[in-house]
C-alpha atoms as a PDB file:
ATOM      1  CA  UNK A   1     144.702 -30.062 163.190  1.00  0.00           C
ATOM      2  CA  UNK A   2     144.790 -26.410 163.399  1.00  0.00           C
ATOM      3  CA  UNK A   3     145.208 -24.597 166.650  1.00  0.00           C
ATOM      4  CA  UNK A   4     143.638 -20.731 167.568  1.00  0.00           C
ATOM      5  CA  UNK A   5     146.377 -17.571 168.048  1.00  0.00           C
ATOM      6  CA  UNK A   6     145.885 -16.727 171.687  1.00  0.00           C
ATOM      7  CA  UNK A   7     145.988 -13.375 173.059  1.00  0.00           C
ATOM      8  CA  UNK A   8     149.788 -13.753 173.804  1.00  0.00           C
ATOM      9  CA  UNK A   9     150.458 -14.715 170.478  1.00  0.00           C
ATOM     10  CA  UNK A  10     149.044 -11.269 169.397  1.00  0.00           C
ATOM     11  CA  UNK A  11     151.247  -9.556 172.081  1.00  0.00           C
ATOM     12  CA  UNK A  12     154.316 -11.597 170.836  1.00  0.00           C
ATOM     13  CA  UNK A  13     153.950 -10.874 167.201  1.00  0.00           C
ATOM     14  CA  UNK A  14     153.269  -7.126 168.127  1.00  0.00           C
ATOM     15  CA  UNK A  15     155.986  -6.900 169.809  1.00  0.00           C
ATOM     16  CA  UNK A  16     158.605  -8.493 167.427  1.00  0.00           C
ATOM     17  CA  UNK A  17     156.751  -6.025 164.664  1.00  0.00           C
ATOM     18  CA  UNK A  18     157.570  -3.381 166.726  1.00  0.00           C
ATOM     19  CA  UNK A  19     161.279  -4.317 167.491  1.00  0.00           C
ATOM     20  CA  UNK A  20     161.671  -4.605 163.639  1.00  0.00           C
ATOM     21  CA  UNK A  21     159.915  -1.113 163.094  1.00  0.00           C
ATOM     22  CA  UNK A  22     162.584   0.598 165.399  1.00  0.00           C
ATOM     23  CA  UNK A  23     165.575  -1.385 164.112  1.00  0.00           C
ATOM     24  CA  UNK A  24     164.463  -0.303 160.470  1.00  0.00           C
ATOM     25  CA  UNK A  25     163.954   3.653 162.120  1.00  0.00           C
ATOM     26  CA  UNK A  26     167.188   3.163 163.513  1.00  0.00           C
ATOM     27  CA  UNK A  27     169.273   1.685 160.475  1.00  0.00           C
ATOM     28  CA  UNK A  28     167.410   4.427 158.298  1.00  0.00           C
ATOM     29  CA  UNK A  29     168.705   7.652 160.395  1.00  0.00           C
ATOM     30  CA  UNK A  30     172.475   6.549 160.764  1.00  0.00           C
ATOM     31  CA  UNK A  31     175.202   5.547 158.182  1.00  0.00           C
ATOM     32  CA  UNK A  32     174.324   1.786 159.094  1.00  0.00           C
ATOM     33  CA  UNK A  33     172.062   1.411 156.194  1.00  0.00           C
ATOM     34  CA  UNK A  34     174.797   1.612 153.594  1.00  0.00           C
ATOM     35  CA  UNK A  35     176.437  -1.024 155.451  1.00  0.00           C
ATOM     36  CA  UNK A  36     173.584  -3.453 155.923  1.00  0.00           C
ATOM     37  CA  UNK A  37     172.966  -2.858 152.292  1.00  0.00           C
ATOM     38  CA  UNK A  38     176.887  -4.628 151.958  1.00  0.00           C
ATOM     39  CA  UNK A  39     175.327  -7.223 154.306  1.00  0.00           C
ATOM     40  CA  UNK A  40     172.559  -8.039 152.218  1.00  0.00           C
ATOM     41  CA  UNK A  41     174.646  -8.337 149.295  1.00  0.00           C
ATOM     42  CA  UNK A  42     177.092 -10.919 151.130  1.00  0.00           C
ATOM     43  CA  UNK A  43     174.031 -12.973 152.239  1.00  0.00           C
ATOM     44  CA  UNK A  44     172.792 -13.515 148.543  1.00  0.00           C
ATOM     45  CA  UNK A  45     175.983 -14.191 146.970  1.00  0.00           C
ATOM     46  CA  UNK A  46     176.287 -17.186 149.507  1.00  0.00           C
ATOM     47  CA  UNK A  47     172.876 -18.095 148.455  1.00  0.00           C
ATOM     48  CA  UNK A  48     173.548 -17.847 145.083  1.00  0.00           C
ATOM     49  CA  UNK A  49     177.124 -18.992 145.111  1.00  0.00           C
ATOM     50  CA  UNK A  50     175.439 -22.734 146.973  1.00  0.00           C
ATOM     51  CA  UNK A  51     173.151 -22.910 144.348  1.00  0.00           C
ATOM     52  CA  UNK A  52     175.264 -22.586 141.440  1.00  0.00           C
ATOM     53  CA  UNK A  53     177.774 -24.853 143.233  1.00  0.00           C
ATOM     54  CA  UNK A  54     180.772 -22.283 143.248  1.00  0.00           C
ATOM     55  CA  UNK A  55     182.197 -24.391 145.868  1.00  0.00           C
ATOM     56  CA  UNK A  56     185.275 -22.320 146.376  1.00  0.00           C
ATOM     57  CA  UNK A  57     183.415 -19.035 146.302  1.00  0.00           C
ATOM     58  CA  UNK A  58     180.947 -20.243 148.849  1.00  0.00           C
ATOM     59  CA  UNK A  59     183.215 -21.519 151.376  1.00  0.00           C
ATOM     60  CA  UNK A  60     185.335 -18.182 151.211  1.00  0.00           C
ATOM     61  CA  UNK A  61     181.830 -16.210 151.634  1.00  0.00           C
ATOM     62  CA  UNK A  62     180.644 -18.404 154.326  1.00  0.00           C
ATOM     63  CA  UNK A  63     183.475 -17.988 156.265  1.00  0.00           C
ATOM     64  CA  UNK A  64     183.046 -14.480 155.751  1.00  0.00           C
ATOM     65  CA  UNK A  65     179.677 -14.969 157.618  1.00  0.00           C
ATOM     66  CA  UNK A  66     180.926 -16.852 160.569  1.00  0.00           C
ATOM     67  CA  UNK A  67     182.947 -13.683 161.357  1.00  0.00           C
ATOM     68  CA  UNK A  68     180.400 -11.025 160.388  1.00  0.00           C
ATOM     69  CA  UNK A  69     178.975 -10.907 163.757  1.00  0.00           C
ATOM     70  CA  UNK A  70     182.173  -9.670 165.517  1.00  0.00           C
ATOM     71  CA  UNK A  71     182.609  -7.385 162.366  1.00  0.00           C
ATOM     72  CA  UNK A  72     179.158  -5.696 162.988  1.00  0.00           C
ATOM     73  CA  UNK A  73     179.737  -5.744 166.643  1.00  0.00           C
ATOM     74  CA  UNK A  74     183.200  -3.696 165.625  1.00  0.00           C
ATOM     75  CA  UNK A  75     181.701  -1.791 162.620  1.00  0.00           C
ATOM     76  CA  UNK A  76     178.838  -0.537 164.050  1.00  0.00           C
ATOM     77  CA  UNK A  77     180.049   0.859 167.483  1.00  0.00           C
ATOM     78  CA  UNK A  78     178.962   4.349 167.572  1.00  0.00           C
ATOM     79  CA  UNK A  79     174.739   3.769 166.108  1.00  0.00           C
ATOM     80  CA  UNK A  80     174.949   1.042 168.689  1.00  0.00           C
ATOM     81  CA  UNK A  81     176.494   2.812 171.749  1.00  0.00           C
ATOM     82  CA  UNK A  82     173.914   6.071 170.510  1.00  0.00           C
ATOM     83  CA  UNK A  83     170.747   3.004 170.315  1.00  0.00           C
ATOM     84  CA  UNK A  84     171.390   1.560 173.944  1.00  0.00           C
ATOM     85  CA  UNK A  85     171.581   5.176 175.348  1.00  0.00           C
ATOM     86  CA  UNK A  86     168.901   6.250 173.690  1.00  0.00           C
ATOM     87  CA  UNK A  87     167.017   3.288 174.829  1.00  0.00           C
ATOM     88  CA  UNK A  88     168.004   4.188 178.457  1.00  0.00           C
ATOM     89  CA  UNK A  89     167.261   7.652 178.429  1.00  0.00           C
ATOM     90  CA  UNK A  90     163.691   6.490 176.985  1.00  0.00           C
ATOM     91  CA  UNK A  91     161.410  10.237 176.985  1.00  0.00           C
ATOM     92  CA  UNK A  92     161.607  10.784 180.656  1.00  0.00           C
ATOM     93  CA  UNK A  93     162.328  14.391 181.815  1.00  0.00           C
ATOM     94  CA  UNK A  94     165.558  14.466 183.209  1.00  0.00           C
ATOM     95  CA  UNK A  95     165.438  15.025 186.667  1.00  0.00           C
ATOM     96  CA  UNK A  96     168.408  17.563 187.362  1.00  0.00           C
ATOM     97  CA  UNK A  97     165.826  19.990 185.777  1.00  0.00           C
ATOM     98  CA  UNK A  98     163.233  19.901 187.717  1.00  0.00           C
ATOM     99  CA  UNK A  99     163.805  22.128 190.624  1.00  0.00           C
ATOM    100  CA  UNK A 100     163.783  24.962 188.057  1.00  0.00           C
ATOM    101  CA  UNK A 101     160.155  26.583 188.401  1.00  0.00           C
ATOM    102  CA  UNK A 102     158.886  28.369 185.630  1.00  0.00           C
ATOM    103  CA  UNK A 103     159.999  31.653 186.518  1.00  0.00           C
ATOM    104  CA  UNK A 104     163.497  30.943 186.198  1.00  0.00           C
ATOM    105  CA  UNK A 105     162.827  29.426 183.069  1.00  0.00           C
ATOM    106  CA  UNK A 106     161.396  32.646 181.703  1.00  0.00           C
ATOM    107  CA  UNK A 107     164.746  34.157 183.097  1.00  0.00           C
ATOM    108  CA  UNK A 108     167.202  31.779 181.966  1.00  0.00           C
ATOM    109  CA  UNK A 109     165.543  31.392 178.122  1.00  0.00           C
ATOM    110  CA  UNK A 110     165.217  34.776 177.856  1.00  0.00           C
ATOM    111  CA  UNK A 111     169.397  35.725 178.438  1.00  0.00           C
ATOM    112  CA  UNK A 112     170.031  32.549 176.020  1.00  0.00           C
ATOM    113  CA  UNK A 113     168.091  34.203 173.419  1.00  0.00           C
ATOM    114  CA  UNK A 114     169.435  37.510 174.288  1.00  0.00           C
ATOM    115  CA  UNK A 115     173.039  36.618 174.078  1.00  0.00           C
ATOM    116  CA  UNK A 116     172.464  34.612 170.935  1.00  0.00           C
ATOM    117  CA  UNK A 117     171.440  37.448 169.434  1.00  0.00           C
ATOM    118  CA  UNK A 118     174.120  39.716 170.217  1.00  0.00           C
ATOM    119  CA  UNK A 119     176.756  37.156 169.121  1.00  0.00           C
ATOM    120  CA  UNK A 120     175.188  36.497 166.091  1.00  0.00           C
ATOM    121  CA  UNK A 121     174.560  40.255 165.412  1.00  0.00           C
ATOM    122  CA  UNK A 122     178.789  40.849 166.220  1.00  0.00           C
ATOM    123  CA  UNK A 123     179.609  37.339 164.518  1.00  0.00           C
ATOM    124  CA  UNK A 124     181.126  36.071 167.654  1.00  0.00           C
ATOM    125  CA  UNK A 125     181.310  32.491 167.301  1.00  0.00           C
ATOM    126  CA  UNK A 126     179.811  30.511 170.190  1.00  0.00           C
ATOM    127  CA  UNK A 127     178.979  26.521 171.371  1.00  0.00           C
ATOM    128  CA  UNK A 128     176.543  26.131 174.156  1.00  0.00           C
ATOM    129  CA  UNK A 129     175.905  22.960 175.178  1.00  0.00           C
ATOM    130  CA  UNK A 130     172.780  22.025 177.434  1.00  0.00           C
ATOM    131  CA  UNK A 131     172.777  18.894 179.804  1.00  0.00           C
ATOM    132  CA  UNK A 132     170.000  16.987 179.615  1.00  0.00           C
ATOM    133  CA  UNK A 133     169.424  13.365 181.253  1.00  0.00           C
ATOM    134  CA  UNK A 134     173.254  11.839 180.363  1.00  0.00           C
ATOM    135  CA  UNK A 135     175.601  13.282 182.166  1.00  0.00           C
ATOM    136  CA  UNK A 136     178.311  15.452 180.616  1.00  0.00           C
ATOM    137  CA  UNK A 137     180.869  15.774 183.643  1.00  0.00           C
ATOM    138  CA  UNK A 138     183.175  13.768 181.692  1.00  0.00           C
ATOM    139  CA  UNK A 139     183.170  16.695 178.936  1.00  0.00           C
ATOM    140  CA  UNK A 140     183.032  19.225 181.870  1.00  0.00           C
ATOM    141  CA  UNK A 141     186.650  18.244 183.108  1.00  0.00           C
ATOM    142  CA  UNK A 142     187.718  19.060 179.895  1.00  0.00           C
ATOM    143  CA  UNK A 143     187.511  22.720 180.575  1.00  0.00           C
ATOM    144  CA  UNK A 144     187.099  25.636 183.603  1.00  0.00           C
ATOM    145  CA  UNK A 145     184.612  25.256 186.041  1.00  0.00           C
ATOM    146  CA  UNK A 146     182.882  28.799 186.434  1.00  0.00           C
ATOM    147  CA  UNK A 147     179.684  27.283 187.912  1.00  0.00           C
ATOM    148  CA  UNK A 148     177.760  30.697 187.596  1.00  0.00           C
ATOM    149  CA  UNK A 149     173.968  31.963 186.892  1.00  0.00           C
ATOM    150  CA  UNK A 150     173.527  32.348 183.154  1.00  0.00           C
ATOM    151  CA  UNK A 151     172.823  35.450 182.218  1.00  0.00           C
ATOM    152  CA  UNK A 152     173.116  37.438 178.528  1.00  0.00           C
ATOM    153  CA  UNK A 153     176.423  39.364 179.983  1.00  0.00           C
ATOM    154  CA  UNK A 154     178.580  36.480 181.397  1.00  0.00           C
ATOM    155  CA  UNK A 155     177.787  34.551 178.248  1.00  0.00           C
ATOM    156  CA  UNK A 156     179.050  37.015 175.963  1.00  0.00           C
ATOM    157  CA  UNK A 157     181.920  37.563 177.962  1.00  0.00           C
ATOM    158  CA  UNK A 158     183.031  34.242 177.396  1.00  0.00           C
ATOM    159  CA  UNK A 159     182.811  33.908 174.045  1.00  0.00           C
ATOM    160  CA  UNK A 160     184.572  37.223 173.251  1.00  0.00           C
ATOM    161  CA  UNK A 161     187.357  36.985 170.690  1.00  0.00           C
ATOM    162  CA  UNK A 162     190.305  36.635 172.790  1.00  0.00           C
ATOM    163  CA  UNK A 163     188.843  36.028 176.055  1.00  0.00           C
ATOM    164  CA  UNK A 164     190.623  32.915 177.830  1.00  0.00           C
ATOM    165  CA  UNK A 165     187.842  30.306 177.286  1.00  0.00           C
ATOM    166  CA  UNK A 166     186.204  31.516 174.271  1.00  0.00           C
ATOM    167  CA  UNK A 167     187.431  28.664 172.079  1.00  0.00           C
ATOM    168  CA  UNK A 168     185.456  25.975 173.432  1.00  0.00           C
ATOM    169  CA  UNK A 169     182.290  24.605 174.314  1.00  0.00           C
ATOM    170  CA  UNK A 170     180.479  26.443 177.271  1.00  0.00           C
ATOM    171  CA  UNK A 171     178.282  23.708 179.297  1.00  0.00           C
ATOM    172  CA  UNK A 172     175.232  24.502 180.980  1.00  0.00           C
ATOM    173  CA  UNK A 173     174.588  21.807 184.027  1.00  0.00           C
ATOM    174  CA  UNK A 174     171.365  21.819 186.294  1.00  0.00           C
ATOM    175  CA  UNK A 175     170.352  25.289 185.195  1.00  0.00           C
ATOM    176  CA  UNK A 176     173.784  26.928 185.614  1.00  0.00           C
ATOM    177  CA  UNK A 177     176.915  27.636 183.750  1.00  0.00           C
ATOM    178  CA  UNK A 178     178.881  24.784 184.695  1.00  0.00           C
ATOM    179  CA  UNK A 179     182.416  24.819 183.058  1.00  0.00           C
ATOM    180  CA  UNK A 180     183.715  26.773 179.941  1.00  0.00           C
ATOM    181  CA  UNK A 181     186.525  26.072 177.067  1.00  0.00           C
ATOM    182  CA  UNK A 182     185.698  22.281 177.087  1.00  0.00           C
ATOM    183  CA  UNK A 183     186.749  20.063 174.574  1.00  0.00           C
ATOM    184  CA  UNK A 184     184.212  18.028 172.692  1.00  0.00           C
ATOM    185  CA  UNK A 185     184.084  15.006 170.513  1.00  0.00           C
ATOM    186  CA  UNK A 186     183.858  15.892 166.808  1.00  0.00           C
ATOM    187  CA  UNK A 187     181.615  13.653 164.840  1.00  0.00           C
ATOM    188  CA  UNK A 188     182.247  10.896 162.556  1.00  0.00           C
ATOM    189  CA  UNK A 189     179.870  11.800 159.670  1.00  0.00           C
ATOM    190  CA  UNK A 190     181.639  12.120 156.938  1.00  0.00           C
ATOM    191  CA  UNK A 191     178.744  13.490 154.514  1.00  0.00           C
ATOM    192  CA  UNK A 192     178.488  16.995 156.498  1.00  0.00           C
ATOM    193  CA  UNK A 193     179.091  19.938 153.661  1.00  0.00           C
ATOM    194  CA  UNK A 194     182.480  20.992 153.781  1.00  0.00           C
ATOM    195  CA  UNK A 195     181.661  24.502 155.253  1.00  0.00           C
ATOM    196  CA  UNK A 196     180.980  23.292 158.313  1.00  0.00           C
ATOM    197  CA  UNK A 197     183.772  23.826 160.447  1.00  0.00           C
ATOM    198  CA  UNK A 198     184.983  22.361 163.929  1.00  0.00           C
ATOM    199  CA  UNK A 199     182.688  24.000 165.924  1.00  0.00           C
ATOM    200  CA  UNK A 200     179.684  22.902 164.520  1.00  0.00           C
ATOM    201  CA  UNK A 201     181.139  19.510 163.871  1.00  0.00           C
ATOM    202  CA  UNK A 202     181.611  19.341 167.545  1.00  0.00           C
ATOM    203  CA  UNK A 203     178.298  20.071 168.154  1.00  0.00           C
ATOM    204  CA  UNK A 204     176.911  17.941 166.108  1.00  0.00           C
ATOM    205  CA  UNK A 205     179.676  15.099 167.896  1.00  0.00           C
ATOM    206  CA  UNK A 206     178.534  15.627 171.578  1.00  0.00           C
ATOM    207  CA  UNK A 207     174.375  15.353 170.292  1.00  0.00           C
ATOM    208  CA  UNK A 208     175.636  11.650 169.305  1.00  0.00           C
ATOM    209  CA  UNK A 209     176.342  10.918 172.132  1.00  0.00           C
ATOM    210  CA  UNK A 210     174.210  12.222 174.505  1.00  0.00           C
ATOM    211  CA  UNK A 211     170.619  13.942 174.630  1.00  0.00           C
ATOM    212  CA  UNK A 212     172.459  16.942 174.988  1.00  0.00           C
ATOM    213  CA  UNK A 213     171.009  20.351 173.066  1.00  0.00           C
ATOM    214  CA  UNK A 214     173.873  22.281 171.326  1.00  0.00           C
ATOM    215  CA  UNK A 215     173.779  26.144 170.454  1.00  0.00           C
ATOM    216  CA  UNK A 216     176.226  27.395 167.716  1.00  0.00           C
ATOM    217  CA  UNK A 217     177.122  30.603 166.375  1.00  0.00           C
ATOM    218  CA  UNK A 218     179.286  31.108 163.449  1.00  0.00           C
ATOM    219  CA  UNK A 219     181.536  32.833 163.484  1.00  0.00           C
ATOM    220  CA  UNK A 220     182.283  34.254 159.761  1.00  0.00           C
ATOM    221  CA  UNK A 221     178.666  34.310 159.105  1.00  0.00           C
ATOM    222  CA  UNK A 222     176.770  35.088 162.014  1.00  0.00           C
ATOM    223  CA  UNK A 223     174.467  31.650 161.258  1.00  0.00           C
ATOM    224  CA  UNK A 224     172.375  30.331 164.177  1.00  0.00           C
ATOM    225  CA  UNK A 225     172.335  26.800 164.198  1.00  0.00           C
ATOM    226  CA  UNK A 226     170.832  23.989 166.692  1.00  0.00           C
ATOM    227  CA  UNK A 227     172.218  20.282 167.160  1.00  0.00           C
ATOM    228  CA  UNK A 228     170.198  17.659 168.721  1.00  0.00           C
ATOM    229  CA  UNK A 229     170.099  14.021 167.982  1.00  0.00           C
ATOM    230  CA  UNK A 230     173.159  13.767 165.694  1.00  0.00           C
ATOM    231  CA  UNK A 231     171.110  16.392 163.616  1.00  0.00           C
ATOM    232  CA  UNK A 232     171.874  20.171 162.793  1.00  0.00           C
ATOM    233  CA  UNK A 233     169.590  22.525 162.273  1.00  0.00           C
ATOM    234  CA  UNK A 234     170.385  25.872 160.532  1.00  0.00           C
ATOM    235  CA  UNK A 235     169.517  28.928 159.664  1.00  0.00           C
ATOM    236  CA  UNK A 236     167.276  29.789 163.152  1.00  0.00           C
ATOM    237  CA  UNK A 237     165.858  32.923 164.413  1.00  0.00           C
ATOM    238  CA  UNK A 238     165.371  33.882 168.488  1.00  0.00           C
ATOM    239  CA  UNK A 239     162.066  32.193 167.827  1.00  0.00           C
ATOM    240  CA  UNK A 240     163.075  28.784 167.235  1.00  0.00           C
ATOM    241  CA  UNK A 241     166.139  29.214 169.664  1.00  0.00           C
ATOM    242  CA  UNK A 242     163.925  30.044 172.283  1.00  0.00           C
ATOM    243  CA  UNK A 243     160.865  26.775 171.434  1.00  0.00           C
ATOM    244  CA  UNK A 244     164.519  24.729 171.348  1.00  0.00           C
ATOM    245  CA  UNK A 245     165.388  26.129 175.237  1.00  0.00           C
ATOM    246  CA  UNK A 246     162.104  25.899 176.839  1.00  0.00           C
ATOM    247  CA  UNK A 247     161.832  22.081 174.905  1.00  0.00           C
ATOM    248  CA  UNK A 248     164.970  21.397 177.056  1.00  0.00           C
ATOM    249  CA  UNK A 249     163.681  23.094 180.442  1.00  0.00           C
ATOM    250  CA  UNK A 250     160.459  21.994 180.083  1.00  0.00           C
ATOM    251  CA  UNK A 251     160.447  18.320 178.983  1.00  0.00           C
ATOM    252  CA  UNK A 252     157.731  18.912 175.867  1.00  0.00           C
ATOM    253  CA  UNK A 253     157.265  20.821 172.535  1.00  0.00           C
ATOM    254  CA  UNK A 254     158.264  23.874 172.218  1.00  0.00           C
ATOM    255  CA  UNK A 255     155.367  25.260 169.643  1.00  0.00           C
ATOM    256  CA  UNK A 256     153.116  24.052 172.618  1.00  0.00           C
ATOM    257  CA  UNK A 257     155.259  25.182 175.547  1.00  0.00           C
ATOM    258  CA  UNK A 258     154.929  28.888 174.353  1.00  0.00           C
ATOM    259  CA  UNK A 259     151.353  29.619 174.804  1.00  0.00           C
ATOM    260  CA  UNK A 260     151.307  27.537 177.821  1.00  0.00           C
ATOM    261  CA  UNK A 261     154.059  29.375 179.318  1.00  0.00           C
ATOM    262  CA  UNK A 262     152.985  32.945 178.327  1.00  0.00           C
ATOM    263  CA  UNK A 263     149.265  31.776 180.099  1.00  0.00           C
ATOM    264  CA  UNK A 264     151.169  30.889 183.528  1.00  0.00           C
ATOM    265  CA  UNK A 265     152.743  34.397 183.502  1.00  0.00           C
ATOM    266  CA  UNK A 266     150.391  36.283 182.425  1.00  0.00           C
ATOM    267  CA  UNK A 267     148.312  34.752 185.432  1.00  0.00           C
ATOM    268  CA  UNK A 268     151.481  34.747 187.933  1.00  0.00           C
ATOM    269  CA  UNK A 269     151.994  38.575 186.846  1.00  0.00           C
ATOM    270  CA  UNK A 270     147.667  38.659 187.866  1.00  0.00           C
ATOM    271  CA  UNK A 271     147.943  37.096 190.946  1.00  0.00           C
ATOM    272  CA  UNK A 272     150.623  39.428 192.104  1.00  0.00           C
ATOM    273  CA  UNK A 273     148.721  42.779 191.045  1.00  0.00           C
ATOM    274  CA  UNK A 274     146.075  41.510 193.367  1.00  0.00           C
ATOM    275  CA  UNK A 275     148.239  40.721 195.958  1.00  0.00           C
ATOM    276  CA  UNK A 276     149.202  44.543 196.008  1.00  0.00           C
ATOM    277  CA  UNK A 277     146.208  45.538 195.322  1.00  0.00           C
END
């Protein structure tokens, strides 16, 4: 007797396919693979060890087993704390943004990429930190609240050599500078190159565990560098600082955001020529 697959047995086995797909994603971009590798092992040597009736051996690994979920639970904290936020944060545009029309965005972008520029041009180290859909006011206590407009001036201000909050992390919250000389968590990978120093280690931290963008400057080298995702990117130019800003603002791509962007002003600036006209 054989019975048909229905239409939700399609949807279930999708489903479960797809669950396995992101797990696998998942395991592959964090430091959990090397430990479910260890896993794997465990599981055949109790496999093995039944077969070839090590009795001793496969009671020891078996009881090894019973345990293992509280062990992964324990082991595996941070990719799992990063997987259920990331789950809840999903791809929705984070709503504190919103409010900010595109002309501001053309404002604010444009005295990131400014001041950038001028730090990295002096070698004035620098962390700029952008809230995006988790909240960072725990990290903001850390620090000075300024709340002030960002602009190319105040920025470099703070982060000159010997100013009062220059060694720290300056957040940006709801399109503003929020707070200044906070204190972020550094992160645990342990296979960064050894040049890296706290800053960008920091950097790197706070992307871990949040959807937050991070801006670094070095600070013996002048070196732009982006962190997003647990990821650092290096090596940047005002170009790819300023696709990585409007990405935040703007909720999508920043190769695509450009054009789209330079097309709204170009028809704003229009619109008010006529207007005088």
């Amino acid at each position: 007797m054989t019975s048909g697959i229905g239409f939700t047995d399609v949807i279930d086995i999708f489903l479960v396919a797809f669950v396995v797909y992101k797990v696998l994603g998942f395991i592959r971009e964090s430091r959990a693979e090397q430990l479910v590798r260890g896993l794997l092992i465990l599981l055949v040597a109790t496999f093995l060890s039944g077969i070839l009736h090590l009795y001793t051996l496969n009671w020891i690994l078996k009881g090894t087993l019973a345990l293992g979920a509280i062990a992964l639970v324990i082991v595996f904290q941070p990719e799992l704390r990063r997987g259920l936020e990331q789950m809840g944060r999903g791809k929705l545009m984070n709503g504190r943004l919103k409010h900010i029309n595109k002309s501001e965005v053309k404002d604010i972008t444009g005295a990131f990429v400014e001041a950038i520029e001028n730090m990295s041009t002096k070698r004035v180290g620098a962390l700029i930190v952008i809230e995006r859909d988790t909240s960072l006011i725990d990290i903001c206590e850390t620090g000075t609240r300024i709340d002030a407009e960002i602009s190319a001036e105040l920025i470099g201000n703070i982060f000159y050599e010997g100013a009062p909050l220059h060694d720290g992390a300056l957040i940006v919250r709801e399109g503003r500078l929020h707070s200044a000389g906070c204190v972020l968590p550094l992160t645990e990978n342990m296979q960064l190159p050894t040049e890296l120093g706290t800053r960008h280690r920091a950097g790197i931290g706070i992307t871990e565990r949040s959807d937050a963008l991070a801006l670094i400057v070095s600070e013996e080298t002048g070196i732009i560098s982006i962190a997003r995702n647990g990821k650092l990117q290096r090596y940047l130019d005002s170009k790819a600082v300023e696709k990585a800003i409007l990405d935040v603002f703007l909720g999508t791509d920043g190769s695509t955001v450009i054009p789209k962007m330079k097309k709204a002003f170009e028809k704003s600036e229009g619109d008010d020529d006529d207007a005088e006209k």
